[in-house]
Protein backbone atom coordinates (compact mmCIF):
# COMPACT_ATOMS: atom_id res chain seq x y z
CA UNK A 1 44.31 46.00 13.72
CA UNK A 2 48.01 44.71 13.43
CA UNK A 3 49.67 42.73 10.85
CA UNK A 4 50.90 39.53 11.59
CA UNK A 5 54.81 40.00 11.87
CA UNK A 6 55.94 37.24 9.41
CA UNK A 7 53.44 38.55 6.54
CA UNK A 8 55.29 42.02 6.93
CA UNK A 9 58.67 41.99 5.12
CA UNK A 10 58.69 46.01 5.61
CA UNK A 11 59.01 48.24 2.46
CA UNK A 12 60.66 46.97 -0.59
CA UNK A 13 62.50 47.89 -3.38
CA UNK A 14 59.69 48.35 -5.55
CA UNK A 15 58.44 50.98 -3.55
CA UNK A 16 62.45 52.72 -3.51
CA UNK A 17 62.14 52.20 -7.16
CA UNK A 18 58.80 53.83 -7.58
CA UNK A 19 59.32 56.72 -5.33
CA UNK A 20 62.88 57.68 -7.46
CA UNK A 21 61.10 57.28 -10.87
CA UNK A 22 58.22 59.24 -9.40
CA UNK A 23 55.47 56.28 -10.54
CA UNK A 24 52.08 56.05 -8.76
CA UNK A 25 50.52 52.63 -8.13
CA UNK A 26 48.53 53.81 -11.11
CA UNK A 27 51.07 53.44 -13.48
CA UNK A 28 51.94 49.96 -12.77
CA UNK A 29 48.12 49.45 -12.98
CA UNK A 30 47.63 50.80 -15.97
CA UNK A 31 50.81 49.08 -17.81
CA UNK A 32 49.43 45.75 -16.23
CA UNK A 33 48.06 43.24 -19.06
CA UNK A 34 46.38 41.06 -16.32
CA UNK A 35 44.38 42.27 -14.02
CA UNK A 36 46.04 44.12 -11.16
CA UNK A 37 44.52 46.41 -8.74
CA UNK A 38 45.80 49.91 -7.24
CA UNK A 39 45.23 47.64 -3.20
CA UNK A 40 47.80 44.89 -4.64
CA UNK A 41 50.52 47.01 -5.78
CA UNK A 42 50.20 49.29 -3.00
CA UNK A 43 50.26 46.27 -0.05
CA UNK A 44 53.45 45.40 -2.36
CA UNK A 45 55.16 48.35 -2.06
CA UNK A 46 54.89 48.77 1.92
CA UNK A 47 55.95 45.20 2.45
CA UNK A 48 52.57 43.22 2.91
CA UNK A 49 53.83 39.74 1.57
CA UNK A 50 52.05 38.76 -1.36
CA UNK A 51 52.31 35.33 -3.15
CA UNK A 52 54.34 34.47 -5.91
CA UNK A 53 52.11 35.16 -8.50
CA UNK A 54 51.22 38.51 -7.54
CA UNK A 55 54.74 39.52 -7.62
CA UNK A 56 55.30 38.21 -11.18
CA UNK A 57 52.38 40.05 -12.34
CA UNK A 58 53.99 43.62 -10.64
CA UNK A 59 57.62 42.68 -12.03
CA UNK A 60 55.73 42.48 -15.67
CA UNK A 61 54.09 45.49 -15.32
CA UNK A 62 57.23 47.31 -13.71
CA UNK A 63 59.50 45.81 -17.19
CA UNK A 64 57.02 47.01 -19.70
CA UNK A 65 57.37 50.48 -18.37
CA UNK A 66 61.03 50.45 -18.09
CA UNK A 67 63.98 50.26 -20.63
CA UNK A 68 65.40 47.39 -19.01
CA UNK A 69 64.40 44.25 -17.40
CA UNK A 70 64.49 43.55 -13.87
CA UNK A 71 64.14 40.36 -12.05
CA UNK A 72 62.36 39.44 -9.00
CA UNK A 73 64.79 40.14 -6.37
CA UNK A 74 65.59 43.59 -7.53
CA UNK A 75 61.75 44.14 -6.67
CA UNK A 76 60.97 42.10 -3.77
CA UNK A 77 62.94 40.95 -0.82
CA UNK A 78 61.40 37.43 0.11
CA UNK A 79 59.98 34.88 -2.49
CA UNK A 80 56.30 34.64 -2.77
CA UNK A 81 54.45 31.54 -1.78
């Protein structure tokens, strides 16, 4: 089955971010105070577009488990819907 090319915005910086820290889709799952499944992060990472609020719930996840806080576009490389 393909994708349909403008819901593929190829991999993102999450997953660059992920791979360097050595986190698992896990992690962010597990930091996650809404729900958030292992699927969603992972269609994330590899560039599946997701919507707006899907992306907000990652970035939350992604700041509580790091020292710093990051903002959208250091995550993503499109906007949500």
């Amino acid at each position: 089955m393909n994708s349909i090319p403008d819901m593929d915005a190829g991999t993102q910086p999450l997953d660059v971010l992920m791979n360097k820290q050595r986190r698992k889709n896990h992690d962010l799952v597990e930091a996650s105070s809404e729900i958030l499944t292992h699927k969603q992060v992972n269609k994330a990472r590899h560039g599946r577009k997701v919507t707006l609020r899907l992306q907000k719930r990652i970035l939350s996840a992604w700041n509580s488990l790091q020292e710093e806080a990051f903002v959208l576009e250091q995550l993503f490389t499109y906007r949500g819907r």
